[in-house]
C-alpha atoms as a PDB file:
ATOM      1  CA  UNK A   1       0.000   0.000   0.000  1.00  0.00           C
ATOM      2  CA  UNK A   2       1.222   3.198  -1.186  1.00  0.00           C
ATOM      3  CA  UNK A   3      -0.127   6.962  -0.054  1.00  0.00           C
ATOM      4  CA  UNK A   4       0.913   9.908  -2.543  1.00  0.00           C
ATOM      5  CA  UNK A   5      -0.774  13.594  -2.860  1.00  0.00           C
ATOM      6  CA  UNK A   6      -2.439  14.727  -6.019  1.00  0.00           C
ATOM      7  CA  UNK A   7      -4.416  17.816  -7.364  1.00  0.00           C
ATOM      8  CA  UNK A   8      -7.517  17.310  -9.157  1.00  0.00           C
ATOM      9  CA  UNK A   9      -8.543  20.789  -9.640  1.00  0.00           C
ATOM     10  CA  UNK A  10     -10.590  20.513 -13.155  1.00  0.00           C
ATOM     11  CA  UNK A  11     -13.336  18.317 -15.108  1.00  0.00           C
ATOM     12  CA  UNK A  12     -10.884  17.406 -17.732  1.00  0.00           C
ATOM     13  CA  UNK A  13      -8.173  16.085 -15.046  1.00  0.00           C
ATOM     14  CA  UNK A  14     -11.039  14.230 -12.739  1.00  0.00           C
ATOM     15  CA  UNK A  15     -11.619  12.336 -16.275  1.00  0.00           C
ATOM     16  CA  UNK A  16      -8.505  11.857 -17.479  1.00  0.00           C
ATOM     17  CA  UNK A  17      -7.318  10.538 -13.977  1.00  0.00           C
ATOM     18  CA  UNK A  18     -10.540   7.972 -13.684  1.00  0.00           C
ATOM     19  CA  UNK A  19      -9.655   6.871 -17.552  1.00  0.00           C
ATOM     20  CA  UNK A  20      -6.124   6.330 -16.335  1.00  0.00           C
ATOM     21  CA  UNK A  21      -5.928   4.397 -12.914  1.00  0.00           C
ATOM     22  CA  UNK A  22      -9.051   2.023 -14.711  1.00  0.00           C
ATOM     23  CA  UNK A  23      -7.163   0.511 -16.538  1.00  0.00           C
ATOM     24  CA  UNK A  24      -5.190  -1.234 -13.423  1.00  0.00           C
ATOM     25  CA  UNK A  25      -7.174  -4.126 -11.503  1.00  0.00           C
ATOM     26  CA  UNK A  26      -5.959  -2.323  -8.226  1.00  0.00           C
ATOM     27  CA  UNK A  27      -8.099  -0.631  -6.008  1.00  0.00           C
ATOM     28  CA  UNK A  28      -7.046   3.070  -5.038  1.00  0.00           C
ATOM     29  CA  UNK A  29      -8.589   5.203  -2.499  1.00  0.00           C
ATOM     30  CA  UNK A  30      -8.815   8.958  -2.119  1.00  0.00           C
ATOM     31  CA  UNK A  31      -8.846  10.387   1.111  1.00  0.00           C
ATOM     32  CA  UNK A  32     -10.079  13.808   1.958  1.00  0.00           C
ATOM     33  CA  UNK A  33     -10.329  15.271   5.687  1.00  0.00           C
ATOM     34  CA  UNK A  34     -12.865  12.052   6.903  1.00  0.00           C
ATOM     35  CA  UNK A  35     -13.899  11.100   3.492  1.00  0.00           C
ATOM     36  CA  UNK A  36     -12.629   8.144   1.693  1.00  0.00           C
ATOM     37  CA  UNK A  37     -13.972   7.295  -1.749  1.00  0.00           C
ATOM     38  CA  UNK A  38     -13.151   4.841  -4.867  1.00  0.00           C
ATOM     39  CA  UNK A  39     -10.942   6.835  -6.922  1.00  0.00           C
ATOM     40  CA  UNK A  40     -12.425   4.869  -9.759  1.00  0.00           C
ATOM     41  CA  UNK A  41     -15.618   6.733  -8.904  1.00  0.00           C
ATOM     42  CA  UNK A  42     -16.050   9.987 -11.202  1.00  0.00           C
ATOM     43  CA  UNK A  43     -19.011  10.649  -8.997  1.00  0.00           C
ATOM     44  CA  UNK A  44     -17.335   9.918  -5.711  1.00  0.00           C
ATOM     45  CA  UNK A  45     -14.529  12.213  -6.922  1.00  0.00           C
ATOM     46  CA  UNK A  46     -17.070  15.283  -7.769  1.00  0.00           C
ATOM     47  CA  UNK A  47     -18.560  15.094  -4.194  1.00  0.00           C
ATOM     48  CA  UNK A  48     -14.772  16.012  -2.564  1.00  0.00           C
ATOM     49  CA  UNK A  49     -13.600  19.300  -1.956  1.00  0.00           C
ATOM     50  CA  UNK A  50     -11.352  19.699  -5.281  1.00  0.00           C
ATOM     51  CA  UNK A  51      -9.800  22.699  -4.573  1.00  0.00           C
ATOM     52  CA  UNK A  52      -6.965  20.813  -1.821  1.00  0.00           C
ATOM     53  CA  UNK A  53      -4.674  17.993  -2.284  1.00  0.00           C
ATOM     54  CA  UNK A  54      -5.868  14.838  -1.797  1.00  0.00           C
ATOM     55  CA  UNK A  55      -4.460  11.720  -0.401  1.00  0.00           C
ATOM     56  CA  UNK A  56      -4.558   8.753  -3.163  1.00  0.00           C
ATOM     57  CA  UNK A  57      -3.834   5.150  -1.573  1.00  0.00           C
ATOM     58  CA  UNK A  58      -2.617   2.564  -4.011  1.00  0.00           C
ATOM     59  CA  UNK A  59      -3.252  -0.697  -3.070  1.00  0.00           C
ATOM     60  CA  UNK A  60      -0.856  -2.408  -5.327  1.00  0.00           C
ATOM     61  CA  UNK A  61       2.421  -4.157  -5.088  1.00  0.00           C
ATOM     62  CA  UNK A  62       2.831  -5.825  -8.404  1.00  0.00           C
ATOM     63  CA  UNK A  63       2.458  -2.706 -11.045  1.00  0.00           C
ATOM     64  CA  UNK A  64       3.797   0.121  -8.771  1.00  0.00           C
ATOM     65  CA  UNK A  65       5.883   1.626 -10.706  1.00  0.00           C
ATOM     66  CA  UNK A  66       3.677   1.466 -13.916  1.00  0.00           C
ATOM     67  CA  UNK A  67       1.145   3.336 -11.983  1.00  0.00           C
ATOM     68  CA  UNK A  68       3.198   5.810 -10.633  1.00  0.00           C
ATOM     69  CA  UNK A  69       4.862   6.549 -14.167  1.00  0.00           C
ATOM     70  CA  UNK A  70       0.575   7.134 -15.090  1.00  0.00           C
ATOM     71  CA  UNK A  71       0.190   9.483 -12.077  1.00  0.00           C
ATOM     72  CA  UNK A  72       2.825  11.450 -12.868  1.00  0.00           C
ATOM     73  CA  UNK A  73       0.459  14.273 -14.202  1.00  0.00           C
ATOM     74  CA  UNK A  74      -1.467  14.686 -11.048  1.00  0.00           C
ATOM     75  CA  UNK A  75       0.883  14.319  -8.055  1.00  0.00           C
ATOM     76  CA  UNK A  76       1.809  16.834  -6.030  1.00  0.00           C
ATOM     77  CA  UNK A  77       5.660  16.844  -5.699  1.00  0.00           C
END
């Protein structure tokens, strides 16, 4: 299980972000304040506050790198 930061502060990034992390068979989390959601969720993603970082959990071992070389565009450095 992995934890990074990442910005989703537009329409076009929330989609783009949900089209990418789909196609792993991982599950991934995002965390904001007391809220966790699926991050596969575009509708659980619209009802966070998308304006602050937010906490992404990977739970993957096996393609780790692979999906951090897909995240690249939205972390948070």
């Amino acid at each position: 299980m992995t934890t990074v930061q990442i910005m989703l502060n537009s329409i076009n990034k929330v989609k783009n972000f949900v089209n990418d992390i789909t196609r792993f068979d991982s599950d991934f989390d995002l965390v904001s304040g007391r809220y966790v959601i699926d991050a596969k969720s575009i509708m659980g993603i619209f009802s966070l506050d998308l304006s602050k970082p937010l906490n992404l959990t990977i739970h993957s071992e096996t393609d780790l790198d692979e999906i951090m070389e897909v995240l690249k565009p939205y972390l948070i450095e």
